[in-house]
C-alpha atoms as a PDB file:
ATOM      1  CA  UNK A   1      71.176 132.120 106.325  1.00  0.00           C
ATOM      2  CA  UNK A   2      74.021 131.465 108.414  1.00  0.00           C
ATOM      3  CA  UNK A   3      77.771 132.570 109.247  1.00  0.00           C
ATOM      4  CA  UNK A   4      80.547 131.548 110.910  1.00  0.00           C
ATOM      5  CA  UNK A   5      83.268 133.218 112.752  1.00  0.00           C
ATOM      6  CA  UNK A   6      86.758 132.529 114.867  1.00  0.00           C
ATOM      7  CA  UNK A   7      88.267 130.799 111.532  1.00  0.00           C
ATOM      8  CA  UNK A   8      90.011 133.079 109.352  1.00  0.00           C
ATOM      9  CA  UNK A   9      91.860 132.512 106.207  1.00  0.00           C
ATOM     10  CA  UNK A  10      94.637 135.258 105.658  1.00  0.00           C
ATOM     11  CA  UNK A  11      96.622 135.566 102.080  1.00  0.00           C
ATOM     12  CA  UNK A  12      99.740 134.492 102.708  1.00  0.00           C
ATOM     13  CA  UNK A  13     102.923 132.586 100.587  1.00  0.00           C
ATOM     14  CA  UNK A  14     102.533 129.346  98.792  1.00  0.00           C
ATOM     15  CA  UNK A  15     105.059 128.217 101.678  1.00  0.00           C
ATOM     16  CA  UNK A  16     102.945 129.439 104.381  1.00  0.00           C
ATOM     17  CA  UNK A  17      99.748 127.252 103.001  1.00  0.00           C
ATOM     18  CA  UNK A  18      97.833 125.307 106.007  1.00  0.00           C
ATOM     19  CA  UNK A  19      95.128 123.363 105.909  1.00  0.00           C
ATOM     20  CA  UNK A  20      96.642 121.282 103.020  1.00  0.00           C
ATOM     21  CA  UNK A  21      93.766 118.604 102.130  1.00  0.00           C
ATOM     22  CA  UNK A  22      91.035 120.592 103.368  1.00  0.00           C
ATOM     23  CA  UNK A  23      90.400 122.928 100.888  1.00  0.00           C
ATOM     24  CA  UNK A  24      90.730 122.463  96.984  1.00  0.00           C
ATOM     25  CA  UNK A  25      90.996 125.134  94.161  1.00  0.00           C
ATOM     26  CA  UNK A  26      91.294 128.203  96.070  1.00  0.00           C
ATOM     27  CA  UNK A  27      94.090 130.835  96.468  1.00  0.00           C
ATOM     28  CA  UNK A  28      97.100 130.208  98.911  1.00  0.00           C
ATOM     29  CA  UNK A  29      95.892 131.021 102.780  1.00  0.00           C
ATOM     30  CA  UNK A  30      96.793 130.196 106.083  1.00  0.00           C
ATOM     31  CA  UNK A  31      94.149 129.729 109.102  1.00  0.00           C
ATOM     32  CA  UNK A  32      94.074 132.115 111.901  1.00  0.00           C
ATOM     33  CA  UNK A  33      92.296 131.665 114.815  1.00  0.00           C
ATOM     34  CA  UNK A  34      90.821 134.796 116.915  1.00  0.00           C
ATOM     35  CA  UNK A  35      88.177 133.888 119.375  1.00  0.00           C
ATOM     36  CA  UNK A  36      88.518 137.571 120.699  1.00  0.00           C
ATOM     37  CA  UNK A  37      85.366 140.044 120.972  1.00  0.00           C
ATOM     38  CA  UNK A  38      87.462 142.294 118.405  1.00  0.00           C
ATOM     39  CA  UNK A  39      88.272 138.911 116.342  1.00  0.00           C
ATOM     40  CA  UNK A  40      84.597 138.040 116.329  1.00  0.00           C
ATOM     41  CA  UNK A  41      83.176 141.306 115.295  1.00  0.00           C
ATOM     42  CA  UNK A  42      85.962 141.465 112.195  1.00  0.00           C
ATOM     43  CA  UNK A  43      85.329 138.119 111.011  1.00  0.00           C
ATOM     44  CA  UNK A  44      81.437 138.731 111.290  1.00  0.00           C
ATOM     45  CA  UNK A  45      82.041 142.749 109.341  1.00  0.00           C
ATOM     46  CA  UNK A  46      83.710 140.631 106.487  1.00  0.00           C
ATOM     47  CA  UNK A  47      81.037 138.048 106.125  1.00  0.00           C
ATOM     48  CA  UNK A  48      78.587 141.607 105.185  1.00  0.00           C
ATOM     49  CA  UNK A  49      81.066 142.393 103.094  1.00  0.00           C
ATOM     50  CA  UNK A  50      81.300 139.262 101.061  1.00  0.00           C
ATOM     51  CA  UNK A  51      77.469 138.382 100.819  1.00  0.00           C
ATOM     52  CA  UNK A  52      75.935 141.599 100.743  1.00  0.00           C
ATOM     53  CA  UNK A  53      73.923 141.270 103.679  1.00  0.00           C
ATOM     54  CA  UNK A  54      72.771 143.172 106.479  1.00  0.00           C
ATOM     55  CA  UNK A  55      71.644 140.567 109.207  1.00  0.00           C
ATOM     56  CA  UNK A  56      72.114 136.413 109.130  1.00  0.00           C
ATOM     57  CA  UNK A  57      69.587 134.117 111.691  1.00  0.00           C
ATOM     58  CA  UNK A  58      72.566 132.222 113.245  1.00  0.00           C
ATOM     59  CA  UNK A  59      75.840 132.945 114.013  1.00  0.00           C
ATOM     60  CA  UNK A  60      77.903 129.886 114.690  1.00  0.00           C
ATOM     61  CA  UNK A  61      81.626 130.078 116.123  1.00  0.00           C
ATOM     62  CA  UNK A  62      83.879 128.236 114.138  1.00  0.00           C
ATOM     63  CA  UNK A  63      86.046 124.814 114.727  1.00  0.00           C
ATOM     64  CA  UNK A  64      86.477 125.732 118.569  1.00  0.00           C
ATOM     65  CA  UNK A  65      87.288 122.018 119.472  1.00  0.00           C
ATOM     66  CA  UNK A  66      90.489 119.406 120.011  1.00  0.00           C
ATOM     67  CA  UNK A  67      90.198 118.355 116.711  1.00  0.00           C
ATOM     68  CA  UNK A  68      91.266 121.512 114.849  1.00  0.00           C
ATOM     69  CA  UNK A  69      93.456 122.743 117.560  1.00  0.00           C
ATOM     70  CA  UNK A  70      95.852 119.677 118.298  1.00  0.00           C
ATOM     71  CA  UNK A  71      95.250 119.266 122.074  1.00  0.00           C
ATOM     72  CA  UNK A  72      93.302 119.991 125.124  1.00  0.00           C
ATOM     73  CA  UNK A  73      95.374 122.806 126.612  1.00  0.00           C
ATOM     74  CA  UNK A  74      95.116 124.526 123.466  1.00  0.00           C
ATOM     75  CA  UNK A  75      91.212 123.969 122.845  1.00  0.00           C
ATOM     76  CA  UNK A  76      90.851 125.047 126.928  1.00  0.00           C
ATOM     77  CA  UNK A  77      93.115 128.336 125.961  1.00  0.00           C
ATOM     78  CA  UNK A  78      90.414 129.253 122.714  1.00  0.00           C
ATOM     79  CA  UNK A  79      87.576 128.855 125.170  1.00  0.00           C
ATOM     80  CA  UNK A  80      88.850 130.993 127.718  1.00  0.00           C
ATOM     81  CA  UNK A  81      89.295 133.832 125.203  1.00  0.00           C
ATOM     82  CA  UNK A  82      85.947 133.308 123.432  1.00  0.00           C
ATOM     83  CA  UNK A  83      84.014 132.701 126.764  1.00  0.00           C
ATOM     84  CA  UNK A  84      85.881 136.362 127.861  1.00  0.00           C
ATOM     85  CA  UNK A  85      85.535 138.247 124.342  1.00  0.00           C
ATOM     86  CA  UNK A  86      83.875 136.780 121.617  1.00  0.00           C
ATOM     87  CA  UNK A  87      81.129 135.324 123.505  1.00  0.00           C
ATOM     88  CA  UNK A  88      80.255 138.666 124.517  1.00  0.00           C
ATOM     89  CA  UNK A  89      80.365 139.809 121.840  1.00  0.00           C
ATOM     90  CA  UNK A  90      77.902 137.062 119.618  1.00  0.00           C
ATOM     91  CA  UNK A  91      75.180 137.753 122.581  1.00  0.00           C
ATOM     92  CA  UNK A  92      75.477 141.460 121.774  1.00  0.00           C
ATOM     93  CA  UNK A  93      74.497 140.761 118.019  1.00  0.00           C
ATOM     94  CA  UNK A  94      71.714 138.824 118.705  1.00  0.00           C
ATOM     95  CA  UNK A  95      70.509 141.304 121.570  1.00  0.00           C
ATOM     96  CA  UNK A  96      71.060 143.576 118.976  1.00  0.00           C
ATOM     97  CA  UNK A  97      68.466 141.578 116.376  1.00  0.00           C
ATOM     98  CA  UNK A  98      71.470 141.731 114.410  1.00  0.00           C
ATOM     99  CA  UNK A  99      71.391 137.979 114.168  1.00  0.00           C
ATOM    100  CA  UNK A 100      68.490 135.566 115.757  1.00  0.00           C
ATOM    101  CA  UNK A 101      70.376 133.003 116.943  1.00  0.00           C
ATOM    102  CA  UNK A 102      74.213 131.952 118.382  1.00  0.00           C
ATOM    103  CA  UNK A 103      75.800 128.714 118.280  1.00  0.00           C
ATOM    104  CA  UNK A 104      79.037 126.329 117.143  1.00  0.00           C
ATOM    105  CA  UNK A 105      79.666 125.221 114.268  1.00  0.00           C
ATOM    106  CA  UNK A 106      82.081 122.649 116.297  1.00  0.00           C
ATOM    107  CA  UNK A 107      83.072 118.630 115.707  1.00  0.00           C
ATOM    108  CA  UNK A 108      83.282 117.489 119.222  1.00  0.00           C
ATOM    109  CA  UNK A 109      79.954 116.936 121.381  1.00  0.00           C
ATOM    110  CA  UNK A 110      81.896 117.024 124.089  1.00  0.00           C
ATOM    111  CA  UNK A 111      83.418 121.044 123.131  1.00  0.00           C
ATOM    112  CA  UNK A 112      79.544 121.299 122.425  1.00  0.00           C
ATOM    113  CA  UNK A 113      78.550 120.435 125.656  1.00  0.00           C
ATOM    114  CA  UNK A 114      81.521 122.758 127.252  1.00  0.00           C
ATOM    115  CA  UNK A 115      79.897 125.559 125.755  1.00  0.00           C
ATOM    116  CA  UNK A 116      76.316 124.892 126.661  1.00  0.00           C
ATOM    117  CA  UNK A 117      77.504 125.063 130.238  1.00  0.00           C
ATOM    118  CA  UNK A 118      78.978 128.012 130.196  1.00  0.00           C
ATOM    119  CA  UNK A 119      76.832 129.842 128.311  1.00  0.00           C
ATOM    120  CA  UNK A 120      73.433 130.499 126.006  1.00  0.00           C
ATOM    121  CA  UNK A 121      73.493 129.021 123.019  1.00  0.00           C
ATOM    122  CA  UNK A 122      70.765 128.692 120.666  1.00  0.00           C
ATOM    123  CA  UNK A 123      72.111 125.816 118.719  1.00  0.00           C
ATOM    124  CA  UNK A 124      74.613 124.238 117.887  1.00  0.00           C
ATOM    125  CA  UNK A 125      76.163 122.524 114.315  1.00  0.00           C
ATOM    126  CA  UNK A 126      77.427 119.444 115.253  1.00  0.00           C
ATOM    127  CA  UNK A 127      79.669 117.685 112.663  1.00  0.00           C
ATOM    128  CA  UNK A 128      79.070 113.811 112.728  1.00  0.00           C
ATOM    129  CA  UNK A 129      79.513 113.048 115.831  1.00  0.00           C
ATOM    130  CA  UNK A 130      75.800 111.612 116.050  1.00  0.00           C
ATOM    131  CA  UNK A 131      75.210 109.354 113.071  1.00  0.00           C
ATOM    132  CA  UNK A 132      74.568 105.619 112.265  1.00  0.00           C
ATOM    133  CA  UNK A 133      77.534 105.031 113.089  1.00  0.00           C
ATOM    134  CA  UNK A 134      78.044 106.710 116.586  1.00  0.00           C
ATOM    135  CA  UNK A 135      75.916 107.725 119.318  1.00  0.00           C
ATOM    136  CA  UNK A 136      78.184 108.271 122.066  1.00  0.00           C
ATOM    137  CA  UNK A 137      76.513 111.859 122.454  1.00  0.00           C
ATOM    138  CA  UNK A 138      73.468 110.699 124.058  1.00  0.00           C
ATOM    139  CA  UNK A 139      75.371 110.103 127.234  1.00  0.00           C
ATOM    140  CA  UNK A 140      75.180 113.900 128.442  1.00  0.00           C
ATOM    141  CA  UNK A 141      74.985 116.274 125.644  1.00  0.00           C
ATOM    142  CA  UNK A 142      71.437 115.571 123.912  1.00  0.00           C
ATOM    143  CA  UNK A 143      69.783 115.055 126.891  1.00  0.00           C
ATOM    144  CA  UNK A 144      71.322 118.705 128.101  1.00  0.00           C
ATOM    145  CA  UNK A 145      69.843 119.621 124.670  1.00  0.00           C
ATOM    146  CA  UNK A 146      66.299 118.607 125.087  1.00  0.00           C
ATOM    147  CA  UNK A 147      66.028 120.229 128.783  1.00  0.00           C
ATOM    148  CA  UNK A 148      67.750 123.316 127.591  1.00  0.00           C
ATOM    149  CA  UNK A 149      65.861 123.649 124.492  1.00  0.00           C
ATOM    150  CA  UNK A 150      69.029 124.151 122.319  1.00  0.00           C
ATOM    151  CA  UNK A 151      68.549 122.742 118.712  1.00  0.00           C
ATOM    152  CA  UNK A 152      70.837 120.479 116.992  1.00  0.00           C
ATOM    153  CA  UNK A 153      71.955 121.221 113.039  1.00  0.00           C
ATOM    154  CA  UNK A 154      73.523 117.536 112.316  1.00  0.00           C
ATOM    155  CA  UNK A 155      76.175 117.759 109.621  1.00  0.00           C
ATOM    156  CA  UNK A 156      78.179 115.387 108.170  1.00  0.00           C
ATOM    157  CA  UNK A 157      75.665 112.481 108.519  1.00  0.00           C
ATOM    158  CA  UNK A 158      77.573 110.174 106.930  1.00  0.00           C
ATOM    159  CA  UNK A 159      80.834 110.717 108.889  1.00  0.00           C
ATOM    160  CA  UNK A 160      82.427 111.810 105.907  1.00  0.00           C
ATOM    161  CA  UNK A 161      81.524 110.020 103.489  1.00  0.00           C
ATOM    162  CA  UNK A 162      81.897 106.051 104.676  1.00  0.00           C
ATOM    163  CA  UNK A 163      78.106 106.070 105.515  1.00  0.00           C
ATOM    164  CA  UNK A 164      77.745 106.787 101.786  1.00  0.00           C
ATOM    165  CA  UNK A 165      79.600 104.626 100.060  1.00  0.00           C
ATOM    166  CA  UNK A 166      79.840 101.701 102.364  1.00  0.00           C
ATOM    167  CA  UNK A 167      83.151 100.076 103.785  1.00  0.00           C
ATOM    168  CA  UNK A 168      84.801 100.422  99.944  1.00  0.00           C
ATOM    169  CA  UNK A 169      88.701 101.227  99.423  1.00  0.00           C
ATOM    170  CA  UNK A 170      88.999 104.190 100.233  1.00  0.00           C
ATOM    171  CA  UNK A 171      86.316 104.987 101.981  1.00  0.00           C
ATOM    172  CA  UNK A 172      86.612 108.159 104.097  1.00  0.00           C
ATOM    173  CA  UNK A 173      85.430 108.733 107.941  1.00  0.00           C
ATOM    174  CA  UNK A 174      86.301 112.185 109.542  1.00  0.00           C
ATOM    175  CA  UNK A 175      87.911 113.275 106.583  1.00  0.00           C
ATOM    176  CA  UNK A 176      91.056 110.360 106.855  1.00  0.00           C
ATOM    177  CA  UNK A 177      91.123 106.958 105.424  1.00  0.00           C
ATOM    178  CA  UNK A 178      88.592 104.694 107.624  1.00  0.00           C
ATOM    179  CA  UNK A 179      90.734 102.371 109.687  1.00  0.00           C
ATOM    180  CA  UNK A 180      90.060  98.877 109.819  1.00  0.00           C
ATOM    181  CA  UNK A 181      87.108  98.346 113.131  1.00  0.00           C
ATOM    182  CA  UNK A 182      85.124 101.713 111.377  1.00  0.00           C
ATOM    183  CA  UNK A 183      85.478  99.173 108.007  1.00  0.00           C
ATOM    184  CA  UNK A 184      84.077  96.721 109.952  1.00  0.00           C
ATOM    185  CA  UNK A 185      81.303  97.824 111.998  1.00  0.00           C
ATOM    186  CA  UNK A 186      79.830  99.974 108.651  1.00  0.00           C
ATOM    187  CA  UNK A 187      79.929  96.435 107.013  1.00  0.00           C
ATOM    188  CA  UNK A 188      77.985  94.990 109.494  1.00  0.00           C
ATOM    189  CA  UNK A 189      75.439  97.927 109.401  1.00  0.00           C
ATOM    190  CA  UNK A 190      74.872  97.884 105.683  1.00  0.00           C
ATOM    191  CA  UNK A 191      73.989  94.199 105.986  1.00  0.00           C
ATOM    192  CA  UNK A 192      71.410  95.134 108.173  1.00  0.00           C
ATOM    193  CA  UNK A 193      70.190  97.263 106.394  1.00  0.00           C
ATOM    194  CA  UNK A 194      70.126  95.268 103.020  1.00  0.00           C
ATOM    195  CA  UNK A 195      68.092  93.084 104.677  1.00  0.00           C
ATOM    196  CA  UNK A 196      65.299  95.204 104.647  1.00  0.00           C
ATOM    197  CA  UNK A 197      66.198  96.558 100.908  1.00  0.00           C
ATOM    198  CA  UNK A 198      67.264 100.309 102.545  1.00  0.00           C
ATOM    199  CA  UNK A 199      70.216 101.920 101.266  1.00  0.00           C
ATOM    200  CA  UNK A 200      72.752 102.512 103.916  1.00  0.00           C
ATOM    201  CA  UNK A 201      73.146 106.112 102.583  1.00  0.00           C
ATOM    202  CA  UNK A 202      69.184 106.358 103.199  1.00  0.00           C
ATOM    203  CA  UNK A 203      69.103 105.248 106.797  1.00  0.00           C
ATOM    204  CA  UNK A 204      72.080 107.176 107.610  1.00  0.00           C
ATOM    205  CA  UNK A 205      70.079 110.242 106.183  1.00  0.00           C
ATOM    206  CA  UNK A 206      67.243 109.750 108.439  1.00  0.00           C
ATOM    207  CA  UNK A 207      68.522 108.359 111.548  1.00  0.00           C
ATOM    208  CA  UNK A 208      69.544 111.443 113.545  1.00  0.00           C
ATOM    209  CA  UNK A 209      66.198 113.112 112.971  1.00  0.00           C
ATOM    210  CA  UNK A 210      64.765 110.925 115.174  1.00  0.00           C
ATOM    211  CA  UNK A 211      65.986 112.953 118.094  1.00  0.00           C
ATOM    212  CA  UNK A 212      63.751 115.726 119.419  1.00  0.00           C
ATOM    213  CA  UNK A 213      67.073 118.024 119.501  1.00  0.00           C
ATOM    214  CA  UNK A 214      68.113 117.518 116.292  1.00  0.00           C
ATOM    215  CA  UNK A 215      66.131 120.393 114.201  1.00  0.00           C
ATOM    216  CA  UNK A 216      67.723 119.147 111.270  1.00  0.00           C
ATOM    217  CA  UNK A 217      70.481 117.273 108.912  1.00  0.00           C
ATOM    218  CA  UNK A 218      73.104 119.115 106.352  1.00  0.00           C
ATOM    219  CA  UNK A 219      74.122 115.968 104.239  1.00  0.00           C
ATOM    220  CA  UNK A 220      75.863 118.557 101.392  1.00  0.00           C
ATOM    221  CA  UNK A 221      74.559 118.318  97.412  1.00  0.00           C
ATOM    222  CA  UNK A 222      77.056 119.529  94.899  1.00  0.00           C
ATOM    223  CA  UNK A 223      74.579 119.222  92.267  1.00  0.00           C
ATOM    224  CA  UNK A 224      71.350 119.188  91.169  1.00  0.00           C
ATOM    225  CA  UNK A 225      71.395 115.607  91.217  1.00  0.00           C
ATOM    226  CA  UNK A 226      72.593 115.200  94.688  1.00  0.00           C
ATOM    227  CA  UNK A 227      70.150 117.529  96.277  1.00  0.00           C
ATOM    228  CA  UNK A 228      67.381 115.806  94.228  1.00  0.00           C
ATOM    229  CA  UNK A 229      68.601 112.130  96.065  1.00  0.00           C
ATOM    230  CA  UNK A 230      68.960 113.495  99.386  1.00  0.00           C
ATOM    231  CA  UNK A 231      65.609 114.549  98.452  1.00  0.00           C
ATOM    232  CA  UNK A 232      64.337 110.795  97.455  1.00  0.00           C
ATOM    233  CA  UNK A 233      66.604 109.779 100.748  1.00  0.00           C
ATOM    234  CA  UNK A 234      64.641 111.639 103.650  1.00  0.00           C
ATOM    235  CA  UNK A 235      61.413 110.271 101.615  1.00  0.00           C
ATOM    236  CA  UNK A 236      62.287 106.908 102.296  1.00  0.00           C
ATOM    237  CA  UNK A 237      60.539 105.006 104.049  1.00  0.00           C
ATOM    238  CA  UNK A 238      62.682 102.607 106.936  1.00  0.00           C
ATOM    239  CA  UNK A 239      61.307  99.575 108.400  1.00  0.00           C
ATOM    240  CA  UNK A 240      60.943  99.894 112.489  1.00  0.00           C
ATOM    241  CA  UNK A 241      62.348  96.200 112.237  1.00  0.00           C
ATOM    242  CA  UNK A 242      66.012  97.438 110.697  1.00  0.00           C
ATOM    243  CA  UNK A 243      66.258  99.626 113.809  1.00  0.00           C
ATOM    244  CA  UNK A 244      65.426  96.802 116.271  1.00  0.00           C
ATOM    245  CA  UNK A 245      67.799  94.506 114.914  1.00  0.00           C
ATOM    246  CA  UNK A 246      70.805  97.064 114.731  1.00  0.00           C
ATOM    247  CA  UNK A 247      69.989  97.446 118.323  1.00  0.00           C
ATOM    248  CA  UNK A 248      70.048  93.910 119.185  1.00  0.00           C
ATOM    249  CA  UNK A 249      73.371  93.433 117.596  1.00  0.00           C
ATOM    250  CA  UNK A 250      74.799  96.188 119.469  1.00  0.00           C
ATOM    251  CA  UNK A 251      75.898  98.583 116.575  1.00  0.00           C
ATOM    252  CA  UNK A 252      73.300 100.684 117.668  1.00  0.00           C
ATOM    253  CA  UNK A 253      72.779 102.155 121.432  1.00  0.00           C
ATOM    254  CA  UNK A 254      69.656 100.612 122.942  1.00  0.00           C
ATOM    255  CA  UNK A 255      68.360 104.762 123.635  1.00  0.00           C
ATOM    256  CA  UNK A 256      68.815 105.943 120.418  1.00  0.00           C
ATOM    257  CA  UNK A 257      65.439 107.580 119.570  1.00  0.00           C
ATOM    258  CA  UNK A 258      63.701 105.739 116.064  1.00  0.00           C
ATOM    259  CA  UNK A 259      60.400 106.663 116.303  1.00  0.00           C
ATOM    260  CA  UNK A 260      57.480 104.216 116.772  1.00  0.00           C
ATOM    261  CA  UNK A 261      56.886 101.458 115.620  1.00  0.00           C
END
């Protein structure tokens, strides 16, 4: 059981709404950011109050990255205040036994990797940005991973969605219409991988588990149904040979880990 903390949503006027497109059916709120030891501690207090709970095993800090913030000098100014509050006060909870485990919940590798060397993190929840479709974390971040022992939760493994359904109209990649090279490339990779009569949803499912830091996927299930094909998806089995030949196309990195063969 896990939480999350940094992210708030306050009530607030239909007028004062943010987040518009990310969240569907709920009440009006607006996001709030506090990255503060005081900020951490509320936003970890309400999370008892709404589950009932008395302990979690991980506490992740929420969205602390470029991508939720609009630039570097405002991602840089979050870390600063987490690194001096809210950091603090995550290590106290789990030196505390009040949680087992501290983390990110985070979208960047790279904000990942900021983190890790500044601190001591358990984990982190990495949002797509180690899929089918991109690797460009192995160049310093996984391999900081394996030597510091810190475990990767991969979500998002199909980069919203496009590793799904295929290059389709419409077809989403982190959570915006996939431009016209992402198109492209997850063409190219779902040939592939009809070759060998594997789904693309079904080797993007299992290709980041590969990795000795990646401790495991979240690939979402909004119904039975769903959780009972990502079920029949991780059971699949993927020919050695489909890996090879991504490789030798180059729309997979040559040091991506795929097992043996």
């Amino acid at each position: 059981m896990s939480t999350k903390v940094g992210r708030l949503l306050k009530v607030c006027r239909p007028e004062q709404r943010t987040g518009i497109g990310k969240f569907f059916d709920t009440p009006n709120r607006r996001e709030v950011f506090d990255y503060s030891y005081d900020g951490i501690m509320r936003s970890f207090e309400a999370s008892f109050e709404r589950t009932g709970l008395d302990s979690f095993d991980i506490l992740f800090v929420h969205d602390l990255d470029v991508f939720n913030h609009g630039t570097p000098a405002a991602c840089d100014h979050y870390v600063d205040q987490f690194m001096s509050g809210g950091y603090q006060a995550m290590t106290s909870l789990r030196d505390q036994g009040v949680v087992k485990a501290i983390g990110g919940g985070i979208n960047e590798w790279e904000m990942c990797q900021t983190l890790a060397e500044r601190g001591d993190f358990d984990l982190f929840l990495l949002a797509g940005r180690y899929t089918l479709l991109e690797q460009e974390a192995l160049e310093s971040f996984l391999p900081l991973c394996v030597a510091r022992n810190i475990g990767i939760v991969l979500g998002g493994p199909y980069n919203s969605g496009i590793l799904a359904t295929g290059p389709v109209a419409g077809a989403q990649y982190n959570y915006s219409d996939a431009p016209s090279h992402i198109l492209d490339k997850v063409g190219r990779i779902e040939h592939v991988c009809l070759k060998y009569n594997v789904a693309l949803s079904d080797a993007a499912l299992n290709f980041p588990l590969f990795h000795p830091a990646v401790v495991s996927v979240i690939p979402g299930g909004q119904s039975i149904d769903q959780v009972a094909s990502n079920e029949r998806a991780r059971n699949t089995h993927i020919p050695h040979e489909l890996w090879e030949d991504l490789k030798s196309l180059g729309l997979m990195r040559g040091d991506a880990p795929v097992g043996e063969s």
